[in-house]
N, C-alpha and C. Protein backbone atom coordinates (compact mmCIF):
# COMPACT_ATOMS: atom_id res chain seq x y z
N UNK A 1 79.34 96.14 132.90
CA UNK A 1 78.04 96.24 132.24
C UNK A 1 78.00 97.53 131.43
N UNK A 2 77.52 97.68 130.63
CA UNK A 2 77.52 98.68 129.49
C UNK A 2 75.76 99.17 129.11
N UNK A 3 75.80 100.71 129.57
CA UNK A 3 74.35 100.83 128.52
C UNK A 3 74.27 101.07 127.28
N UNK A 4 73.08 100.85 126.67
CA UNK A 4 72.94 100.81 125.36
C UNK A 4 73.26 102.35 124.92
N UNK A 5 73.65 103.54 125.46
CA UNK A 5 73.74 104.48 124.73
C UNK A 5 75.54 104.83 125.05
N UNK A 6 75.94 103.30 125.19
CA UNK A 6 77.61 103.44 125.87
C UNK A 6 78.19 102.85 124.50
N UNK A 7 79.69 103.90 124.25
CA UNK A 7 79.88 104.21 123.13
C UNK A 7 80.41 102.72 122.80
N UNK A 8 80.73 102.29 123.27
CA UNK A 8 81.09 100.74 122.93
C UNK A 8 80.02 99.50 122.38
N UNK A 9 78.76 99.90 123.19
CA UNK A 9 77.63 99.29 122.54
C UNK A 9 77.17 99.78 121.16
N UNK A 10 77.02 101.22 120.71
CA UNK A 10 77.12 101.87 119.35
C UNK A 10 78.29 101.65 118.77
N UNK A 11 79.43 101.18 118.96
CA UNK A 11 80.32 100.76 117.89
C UNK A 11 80.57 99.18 117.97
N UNK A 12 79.80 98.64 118.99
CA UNK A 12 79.46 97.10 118.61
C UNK A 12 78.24 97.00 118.12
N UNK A 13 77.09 98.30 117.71
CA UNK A 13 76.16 97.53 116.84
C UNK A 13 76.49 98.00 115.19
N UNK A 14 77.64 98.76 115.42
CA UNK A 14 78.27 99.41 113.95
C UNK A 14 79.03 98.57 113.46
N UNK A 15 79.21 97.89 113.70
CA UNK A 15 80.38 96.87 113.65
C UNK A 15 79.40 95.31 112.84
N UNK A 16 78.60 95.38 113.52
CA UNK A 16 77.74 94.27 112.87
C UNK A 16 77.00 94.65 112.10
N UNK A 17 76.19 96.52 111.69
CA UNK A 17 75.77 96.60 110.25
C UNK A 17 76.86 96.67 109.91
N UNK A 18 78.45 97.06 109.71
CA UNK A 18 78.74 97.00 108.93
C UNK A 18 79.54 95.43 108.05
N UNK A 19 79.05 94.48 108.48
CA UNK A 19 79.29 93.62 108.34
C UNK A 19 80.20 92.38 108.90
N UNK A 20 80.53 92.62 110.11
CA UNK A 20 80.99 91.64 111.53
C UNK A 20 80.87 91.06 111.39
N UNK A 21 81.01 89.42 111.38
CA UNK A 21 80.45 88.24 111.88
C UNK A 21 79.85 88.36 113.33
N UNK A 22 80.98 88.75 114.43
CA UNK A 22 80.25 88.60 115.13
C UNK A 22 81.04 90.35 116.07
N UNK A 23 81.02 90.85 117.16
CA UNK A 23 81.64 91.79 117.66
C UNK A 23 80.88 92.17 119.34
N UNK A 24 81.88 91.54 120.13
CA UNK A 24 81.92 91.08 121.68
C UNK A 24 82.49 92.40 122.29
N UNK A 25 81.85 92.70 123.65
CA UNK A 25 82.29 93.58 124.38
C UNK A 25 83.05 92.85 125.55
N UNK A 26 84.87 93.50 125.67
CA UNK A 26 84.95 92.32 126.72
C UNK A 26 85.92 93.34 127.55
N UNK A 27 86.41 92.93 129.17
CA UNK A 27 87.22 93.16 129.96
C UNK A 27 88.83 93.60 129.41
N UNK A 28 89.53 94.28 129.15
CA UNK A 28 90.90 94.23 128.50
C UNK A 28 91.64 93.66 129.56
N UNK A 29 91.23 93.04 130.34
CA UNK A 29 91.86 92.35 131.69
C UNK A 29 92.11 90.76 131.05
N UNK A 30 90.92 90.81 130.01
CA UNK A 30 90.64 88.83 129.87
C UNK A 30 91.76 88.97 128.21
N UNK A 31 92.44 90.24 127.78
CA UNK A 31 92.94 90.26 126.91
C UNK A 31 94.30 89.59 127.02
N UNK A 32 94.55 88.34 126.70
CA UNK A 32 96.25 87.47 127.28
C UNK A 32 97.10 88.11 125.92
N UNK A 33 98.44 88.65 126.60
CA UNK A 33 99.30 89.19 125.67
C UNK A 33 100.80 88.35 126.38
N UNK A 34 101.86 88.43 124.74
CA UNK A 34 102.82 87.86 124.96
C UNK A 34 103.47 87.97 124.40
N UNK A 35 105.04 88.13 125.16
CA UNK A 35 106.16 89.18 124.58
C UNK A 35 106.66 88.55 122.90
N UNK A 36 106.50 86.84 123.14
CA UNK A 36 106.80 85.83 122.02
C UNK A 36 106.68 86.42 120.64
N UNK A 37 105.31 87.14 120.26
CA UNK A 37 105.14 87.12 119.20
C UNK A 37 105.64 88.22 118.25
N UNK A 38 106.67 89.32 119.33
CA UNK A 38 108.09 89.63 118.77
C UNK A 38 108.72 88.62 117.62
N UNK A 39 109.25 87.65 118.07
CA UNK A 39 110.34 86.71 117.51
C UNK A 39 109.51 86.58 116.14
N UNK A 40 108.00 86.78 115.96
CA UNK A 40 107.30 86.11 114.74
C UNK A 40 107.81 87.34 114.02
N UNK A 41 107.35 88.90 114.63
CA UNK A 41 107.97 89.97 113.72
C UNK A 41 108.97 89.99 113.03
N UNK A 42 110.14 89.28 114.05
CA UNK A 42 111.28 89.38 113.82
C UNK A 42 111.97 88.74 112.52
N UNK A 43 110.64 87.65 112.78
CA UNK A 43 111.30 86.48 111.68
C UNK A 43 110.58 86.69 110.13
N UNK A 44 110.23 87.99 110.28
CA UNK A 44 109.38 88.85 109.29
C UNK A 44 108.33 87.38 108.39
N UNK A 45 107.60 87.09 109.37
CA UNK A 45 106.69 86.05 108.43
C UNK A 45 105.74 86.76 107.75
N UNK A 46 105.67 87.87 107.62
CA UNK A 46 104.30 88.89 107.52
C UNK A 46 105.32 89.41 105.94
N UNK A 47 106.54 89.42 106.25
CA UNK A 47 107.08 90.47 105.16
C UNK A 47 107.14 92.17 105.61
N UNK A 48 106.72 92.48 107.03
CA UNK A 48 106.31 93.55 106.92
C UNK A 48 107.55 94.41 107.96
N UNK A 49 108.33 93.33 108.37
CA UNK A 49 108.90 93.65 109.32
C UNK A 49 110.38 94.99 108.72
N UNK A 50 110.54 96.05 109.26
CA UNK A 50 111.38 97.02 108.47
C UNK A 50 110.62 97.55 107.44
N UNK A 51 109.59 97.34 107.01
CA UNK A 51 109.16 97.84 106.00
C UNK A 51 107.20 98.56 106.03
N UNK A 52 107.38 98.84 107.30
CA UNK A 52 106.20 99.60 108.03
C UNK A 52 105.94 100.06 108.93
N UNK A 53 105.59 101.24 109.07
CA UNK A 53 105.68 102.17 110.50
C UNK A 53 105.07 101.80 111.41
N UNK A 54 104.24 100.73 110.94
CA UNK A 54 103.10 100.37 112.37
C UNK A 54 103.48 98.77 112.74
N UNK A 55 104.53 98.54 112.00
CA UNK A 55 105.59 97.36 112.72
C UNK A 55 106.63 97.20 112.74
N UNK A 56 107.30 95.98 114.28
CA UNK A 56 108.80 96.47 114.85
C UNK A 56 109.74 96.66 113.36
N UNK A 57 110.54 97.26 113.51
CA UNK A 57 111.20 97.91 114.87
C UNK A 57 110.31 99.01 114.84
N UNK A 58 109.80 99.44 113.91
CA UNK A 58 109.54 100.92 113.54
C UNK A 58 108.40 101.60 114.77
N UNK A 59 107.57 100.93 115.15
CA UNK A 59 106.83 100.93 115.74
C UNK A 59 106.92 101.14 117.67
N UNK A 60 108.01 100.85 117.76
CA UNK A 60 108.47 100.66 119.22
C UNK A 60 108.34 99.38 119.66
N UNK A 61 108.77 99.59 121.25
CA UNK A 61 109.26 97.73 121.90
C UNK A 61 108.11 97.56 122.26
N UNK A 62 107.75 95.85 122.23
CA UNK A 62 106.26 95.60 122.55
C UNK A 62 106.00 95.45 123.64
N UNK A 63 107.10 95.67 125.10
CA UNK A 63 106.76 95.66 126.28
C UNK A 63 105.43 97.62 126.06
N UNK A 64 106.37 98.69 125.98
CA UNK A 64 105.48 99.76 125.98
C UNK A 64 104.45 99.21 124.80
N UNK A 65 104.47 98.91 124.22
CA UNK A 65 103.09 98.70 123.67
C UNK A 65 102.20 97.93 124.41
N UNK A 66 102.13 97.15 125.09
CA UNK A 66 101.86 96.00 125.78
C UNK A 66 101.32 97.17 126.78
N UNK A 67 102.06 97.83 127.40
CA UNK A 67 101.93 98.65 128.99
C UNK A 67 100.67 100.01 128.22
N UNK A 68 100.72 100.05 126.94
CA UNK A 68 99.32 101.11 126.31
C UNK A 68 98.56 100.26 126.58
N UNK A 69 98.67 99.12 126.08
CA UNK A 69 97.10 98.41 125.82
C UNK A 69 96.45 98.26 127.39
N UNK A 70 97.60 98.12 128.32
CA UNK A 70 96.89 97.68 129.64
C UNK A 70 96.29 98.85 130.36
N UNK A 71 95.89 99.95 129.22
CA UNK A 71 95.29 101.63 130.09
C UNK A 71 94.51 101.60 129.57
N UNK A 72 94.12 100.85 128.87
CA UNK A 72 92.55 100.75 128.48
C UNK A 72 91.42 99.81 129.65
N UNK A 73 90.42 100.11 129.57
CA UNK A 73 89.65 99.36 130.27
C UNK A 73 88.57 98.37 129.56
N UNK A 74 88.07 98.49 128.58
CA UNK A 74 87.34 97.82 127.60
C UNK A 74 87.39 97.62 125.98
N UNK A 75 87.35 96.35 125.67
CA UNK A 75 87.36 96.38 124.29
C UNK A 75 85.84 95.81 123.41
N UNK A 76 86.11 96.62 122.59
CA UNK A 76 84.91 95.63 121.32
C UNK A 76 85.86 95.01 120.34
N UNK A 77 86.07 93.70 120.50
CA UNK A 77 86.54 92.95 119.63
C UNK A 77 85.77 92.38 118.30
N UNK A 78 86.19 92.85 117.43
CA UNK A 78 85.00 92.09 116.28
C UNK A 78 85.79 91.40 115.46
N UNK A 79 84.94 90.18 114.39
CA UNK A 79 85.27 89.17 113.35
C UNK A 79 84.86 89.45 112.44
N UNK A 80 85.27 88.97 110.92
CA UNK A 80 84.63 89.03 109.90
C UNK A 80 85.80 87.63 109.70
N UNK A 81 84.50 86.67 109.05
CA UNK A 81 84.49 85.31 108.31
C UNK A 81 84.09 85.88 106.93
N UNK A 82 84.77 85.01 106.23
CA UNK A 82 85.09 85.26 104.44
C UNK A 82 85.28 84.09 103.50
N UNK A 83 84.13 83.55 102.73
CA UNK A 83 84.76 82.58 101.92
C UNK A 83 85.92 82.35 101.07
N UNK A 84 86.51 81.47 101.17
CA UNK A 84 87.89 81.50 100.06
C UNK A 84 87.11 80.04 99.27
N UNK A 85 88.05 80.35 98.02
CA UNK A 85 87.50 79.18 96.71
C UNK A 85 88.30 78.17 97.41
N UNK A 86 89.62 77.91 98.49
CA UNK A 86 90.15 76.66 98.60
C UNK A 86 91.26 77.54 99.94
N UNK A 87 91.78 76.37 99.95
CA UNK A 87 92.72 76.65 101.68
C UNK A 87 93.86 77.49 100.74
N UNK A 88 93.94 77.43 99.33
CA UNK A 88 95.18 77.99 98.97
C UNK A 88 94.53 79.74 97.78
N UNK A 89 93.56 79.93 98.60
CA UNK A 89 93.09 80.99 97.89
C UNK A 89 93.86 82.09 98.21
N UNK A 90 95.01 82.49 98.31
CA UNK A 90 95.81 83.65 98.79
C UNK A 90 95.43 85.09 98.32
N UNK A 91 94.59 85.07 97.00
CA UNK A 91 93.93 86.27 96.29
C UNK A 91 92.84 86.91 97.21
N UNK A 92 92.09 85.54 97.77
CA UNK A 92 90.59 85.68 98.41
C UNK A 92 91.07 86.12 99.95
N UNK A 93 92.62 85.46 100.44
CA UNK A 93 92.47 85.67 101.73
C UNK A 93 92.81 87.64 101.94
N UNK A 94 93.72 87.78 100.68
CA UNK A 94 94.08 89.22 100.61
C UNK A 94 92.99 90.24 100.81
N UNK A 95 91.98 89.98 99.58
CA UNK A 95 90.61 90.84 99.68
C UNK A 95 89.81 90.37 101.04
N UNK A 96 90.06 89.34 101.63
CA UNK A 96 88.94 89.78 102.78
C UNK A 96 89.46 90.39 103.77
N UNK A 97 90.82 90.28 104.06
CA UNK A 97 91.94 91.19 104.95
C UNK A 97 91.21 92.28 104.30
N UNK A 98 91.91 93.04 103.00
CA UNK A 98 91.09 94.47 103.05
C UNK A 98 89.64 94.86 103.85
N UNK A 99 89.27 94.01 102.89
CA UNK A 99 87.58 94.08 103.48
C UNK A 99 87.59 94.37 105.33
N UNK A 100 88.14 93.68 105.84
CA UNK A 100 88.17 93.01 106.92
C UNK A 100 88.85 94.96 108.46
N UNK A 101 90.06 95.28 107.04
CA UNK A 101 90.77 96.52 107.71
C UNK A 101 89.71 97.69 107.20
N UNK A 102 88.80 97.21 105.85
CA UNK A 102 88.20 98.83 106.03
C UNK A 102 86.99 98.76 107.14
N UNK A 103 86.43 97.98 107.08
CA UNK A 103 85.63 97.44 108.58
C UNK A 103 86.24 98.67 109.36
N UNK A 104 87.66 98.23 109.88
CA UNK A 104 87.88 98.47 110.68
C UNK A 104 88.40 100.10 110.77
N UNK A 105 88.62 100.80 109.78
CA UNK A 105 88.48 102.09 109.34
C UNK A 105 87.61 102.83 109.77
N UNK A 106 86.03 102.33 109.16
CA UNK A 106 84.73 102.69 108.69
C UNK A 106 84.10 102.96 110.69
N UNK A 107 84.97 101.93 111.91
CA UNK A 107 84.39 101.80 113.21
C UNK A 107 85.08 103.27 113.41
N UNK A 108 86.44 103.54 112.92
CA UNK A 108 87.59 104.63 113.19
C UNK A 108 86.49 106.01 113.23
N UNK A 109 85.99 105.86 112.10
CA UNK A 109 85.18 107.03 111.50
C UNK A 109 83.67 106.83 112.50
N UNK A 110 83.49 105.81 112.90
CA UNK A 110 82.07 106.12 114.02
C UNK A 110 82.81 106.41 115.34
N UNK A 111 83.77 105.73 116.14
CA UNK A 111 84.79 106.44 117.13
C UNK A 111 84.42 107.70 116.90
N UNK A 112 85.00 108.40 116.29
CA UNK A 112 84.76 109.54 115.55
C UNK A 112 84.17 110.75 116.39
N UNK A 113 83.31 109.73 114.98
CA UNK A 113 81.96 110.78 115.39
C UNK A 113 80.76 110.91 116.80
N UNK A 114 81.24 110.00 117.40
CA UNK A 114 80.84 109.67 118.85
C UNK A 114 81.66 110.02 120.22
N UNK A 115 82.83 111.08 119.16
CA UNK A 115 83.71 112.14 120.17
C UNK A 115 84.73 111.12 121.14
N UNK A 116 85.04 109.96 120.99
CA UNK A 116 85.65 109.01 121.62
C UNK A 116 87.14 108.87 120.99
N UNK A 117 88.12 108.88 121.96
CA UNK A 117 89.06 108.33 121.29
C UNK A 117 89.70 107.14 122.20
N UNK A 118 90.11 106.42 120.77
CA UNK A 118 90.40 104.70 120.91
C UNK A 118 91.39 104.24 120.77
N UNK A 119 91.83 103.13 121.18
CA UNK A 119 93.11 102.40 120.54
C UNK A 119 92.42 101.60 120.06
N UNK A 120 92.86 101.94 117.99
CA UNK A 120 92.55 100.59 117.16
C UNK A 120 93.34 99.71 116.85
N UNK A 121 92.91 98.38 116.90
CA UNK A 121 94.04 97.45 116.28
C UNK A 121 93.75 96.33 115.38
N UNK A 122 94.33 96.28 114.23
CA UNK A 122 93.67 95.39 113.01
C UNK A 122 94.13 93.98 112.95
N UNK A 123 93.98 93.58 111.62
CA UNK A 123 94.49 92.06 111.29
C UNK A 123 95.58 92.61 110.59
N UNK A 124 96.87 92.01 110.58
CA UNK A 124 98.34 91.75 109.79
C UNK A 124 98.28 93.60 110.16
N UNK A 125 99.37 93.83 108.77
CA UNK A 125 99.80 95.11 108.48
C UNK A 125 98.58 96.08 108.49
N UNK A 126 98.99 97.41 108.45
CA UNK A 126 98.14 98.54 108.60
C UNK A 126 96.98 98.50 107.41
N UNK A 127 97.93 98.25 106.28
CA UNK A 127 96.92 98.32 104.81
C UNK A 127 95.99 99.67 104.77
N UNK A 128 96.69 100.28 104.82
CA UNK A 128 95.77 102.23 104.84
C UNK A 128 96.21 102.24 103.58
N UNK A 129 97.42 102.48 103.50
CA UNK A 129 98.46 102.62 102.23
C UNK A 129 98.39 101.56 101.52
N UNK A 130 98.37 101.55 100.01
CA UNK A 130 98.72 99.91 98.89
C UNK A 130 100.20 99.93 99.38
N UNK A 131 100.99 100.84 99.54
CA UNK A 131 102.30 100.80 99.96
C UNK A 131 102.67 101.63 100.92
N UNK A 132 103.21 101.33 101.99
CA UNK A 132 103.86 101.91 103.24
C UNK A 132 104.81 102.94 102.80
N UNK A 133 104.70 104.28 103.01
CA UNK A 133 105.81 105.21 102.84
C UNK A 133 107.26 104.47 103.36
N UNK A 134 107.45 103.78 104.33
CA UNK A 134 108.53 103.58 104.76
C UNK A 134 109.48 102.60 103.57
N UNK A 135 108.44 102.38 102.49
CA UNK A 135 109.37 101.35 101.53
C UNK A 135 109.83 102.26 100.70
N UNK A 136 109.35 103.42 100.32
CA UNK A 136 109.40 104.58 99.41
C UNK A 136 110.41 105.57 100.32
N UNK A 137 110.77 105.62 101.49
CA UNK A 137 111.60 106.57 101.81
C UNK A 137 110.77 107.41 102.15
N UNK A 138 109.54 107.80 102.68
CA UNK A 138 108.64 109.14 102.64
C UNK A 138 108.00 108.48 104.29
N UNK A 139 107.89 109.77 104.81
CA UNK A 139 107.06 109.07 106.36
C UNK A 139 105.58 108.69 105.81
N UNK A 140 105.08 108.70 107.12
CA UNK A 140 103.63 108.32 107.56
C UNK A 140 102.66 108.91 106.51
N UNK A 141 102.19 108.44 105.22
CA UNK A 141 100.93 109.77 104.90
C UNK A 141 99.81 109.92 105.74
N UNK A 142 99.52 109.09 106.25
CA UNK A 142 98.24 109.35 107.81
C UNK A 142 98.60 108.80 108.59
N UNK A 143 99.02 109.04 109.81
CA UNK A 143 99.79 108.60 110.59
C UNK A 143 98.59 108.67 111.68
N UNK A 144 97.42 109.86 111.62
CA UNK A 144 96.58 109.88 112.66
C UNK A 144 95.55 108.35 112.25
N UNK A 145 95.70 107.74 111.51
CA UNK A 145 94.85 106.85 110.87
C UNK A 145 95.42 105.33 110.87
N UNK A 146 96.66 105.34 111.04
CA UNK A 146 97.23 104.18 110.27
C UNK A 146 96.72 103.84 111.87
N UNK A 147 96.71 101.91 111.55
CA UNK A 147 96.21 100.90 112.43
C UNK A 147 96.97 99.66 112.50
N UNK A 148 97.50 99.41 113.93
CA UNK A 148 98.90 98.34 114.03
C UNK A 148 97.62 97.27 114.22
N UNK A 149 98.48 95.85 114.33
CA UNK A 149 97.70 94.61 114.35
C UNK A 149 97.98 94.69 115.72
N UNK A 150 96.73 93.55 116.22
CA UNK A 150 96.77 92.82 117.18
C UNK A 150 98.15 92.62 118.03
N UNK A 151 98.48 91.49 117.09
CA UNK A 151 99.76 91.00 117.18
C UNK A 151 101.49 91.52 117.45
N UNK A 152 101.02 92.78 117.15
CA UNK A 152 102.50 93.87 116.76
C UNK A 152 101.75 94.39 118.32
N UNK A 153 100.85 94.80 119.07
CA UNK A 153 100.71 94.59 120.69
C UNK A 153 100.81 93.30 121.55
N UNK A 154 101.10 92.42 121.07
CA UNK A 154 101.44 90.99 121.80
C UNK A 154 100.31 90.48 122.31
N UNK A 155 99.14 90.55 121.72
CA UNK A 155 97.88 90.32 121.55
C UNK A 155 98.05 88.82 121.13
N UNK A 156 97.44 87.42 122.11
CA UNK A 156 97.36 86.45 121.42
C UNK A 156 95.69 86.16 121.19
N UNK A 157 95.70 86.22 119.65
CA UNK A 157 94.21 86.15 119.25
C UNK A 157 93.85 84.81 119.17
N UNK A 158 94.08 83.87 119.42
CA UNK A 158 93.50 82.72 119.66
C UNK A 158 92.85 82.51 120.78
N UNK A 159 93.20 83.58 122.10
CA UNK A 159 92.82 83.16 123.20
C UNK A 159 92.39 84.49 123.17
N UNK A 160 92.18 85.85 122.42
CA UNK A 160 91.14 86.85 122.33
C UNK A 160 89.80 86.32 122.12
N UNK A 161 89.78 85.34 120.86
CA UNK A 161 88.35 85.01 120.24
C UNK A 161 87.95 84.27 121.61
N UNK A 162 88.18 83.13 121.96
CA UNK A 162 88.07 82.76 123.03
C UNK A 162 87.64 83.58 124.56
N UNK A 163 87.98 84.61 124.67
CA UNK A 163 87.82 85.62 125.33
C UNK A 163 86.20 86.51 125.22
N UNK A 164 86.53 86.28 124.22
CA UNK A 164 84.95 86.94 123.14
C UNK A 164 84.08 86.48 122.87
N UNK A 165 84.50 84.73 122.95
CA UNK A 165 83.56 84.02 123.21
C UNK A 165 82.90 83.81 121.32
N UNK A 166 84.31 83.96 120.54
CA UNK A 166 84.08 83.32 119.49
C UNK A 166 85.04 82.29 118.60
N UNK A 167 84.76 81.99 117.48
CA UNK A 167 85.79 80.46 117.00
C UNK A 167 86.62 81.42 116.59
N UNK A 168 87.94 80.93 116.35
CA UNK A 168 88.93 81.13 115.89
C UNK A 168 89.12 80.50 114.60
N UNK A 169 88.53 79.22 114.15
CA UNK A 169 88.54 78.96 112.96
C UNK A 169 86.94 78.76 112.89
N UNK A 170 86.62 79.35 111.22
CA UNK A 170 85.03 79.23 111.05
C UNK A 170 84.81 77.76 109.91
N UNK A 171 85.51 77.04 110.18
CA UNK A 171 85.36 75.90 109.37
C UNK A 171 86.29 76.24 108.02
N UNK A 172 86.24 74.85 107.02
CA UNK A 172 87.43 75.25 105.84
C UNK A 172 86.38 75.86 104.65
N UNK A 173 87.84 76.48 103.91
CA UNK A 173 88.20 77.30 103.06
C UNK A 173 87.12 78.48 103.33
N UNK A 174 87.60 78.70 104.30
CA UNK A 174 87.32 80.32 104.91
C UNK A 174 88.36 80.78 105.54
N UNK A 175 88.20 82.11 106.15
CA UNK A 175 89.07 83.01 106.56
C UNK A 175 88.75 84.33 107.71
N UNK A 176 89.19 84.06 108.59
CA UNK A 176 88.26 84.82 109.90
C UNK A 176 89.65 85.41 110.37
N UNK A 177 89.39 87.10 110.42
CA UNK A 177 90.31 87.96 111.10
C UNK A 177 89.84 88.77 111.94
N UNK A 178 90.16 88.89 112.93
CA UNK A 178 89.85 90.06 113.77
C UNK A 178 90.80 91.48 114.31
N UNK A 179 89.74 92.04 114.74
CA UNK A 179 90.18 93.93 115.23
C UNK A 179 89.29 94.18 116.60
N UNK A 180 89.63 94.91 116.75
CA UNK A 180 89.46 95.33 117.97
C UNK A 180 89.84 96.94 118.53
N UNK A 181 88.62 97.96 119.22
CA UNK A 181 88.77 98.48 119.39
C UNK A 181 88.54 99.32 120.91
N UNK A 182 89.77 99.53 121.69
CA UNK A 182 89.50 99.82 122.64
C UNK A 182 89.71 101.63 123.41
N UNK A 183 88.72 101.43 124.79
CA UNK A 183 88.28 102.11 125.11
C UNK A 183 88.38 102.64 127.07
């Protein structure tokens, strides 16, 4: 149970002015993770794989990542749903990902300022950077900032939303990603 002046309830009502669909306070116990979604890294479906600090290899093995996430005790998981012009809007799904990671920035910066520190975790790649130093040869330019996905913790978000007690798909030609920030 959480009171309203508990920092998780102020960055789940920050989360919905800043434009959430929806953003659930839940158990990191009901969070199901799985080693599998390695092999997706691996099989670089993202493109991102070798070519970003906040995913494998670069990032470390997802068992210790897996064993961070389980020292947390609570998360605020939030959504943002996004129209696309058609299932093949790849322009629209890009900008609401942004949209979607500065969300998830903008919670970084109320964390913040509410003297809390969190483990954040976004949709896909970090997207801090238009380009990852690691493609350029140059490290981290914010490294205190950059934000791994879900997924690169073995986070299965199908059975997060579910967890949260929201859809995983918001009907067609839309686009629903989630983040999550724990505590």
């Amino acid at each position: 149970m959480t009171m309203p002046g508990d920092p998780l309830t102020v960055l789940r009502e920050t989360a919905l002015a800043l434009g959430a669909e929806r953003a659930e306070i839940i158990s990191v116990k009901e969070i199901k993770t799985d080693r599998s979604f390695l092999a997706l890294c691996e099989a670089n479906s993202c493109g991102n794989y070798g070519g970003c600090y906040m995913c494998p290899p670069s990032i470390g093995s997802i068992d210790r990542l897996i064993g961070q996430l389980r020292r947390y005790e609570k998360a605020l998981v939030y959504q943002t749903v996004s129209p696309l012009a058609d299932s093949f809007d790849f322009e629209g799904m890009k900008a609401a990902g942004d949209r979607h990671n500065e969300l998830g920035q903008r919670l970084w910066d109320a964390a913040d300022r509410l003297g809390v520190t969190a483990l954040h975790l976004g949709a896909g790649g970090c997207r801090l950077c238009s380009v990852c130093g690691m493609r350029t040869g140059r490290p981290c330019r914010r490294p205190e900032r950059a934000m791994p996905s879900l997924e690169v913790y073995g986070v299965d978000v199908t059975a997060l939303s579910a967890a949260a007690g929201m859809r995983y798909v918001n009907g067609p030609d839309t686009v629903t990603y989630f983040g999550a920030v724990l505590l």
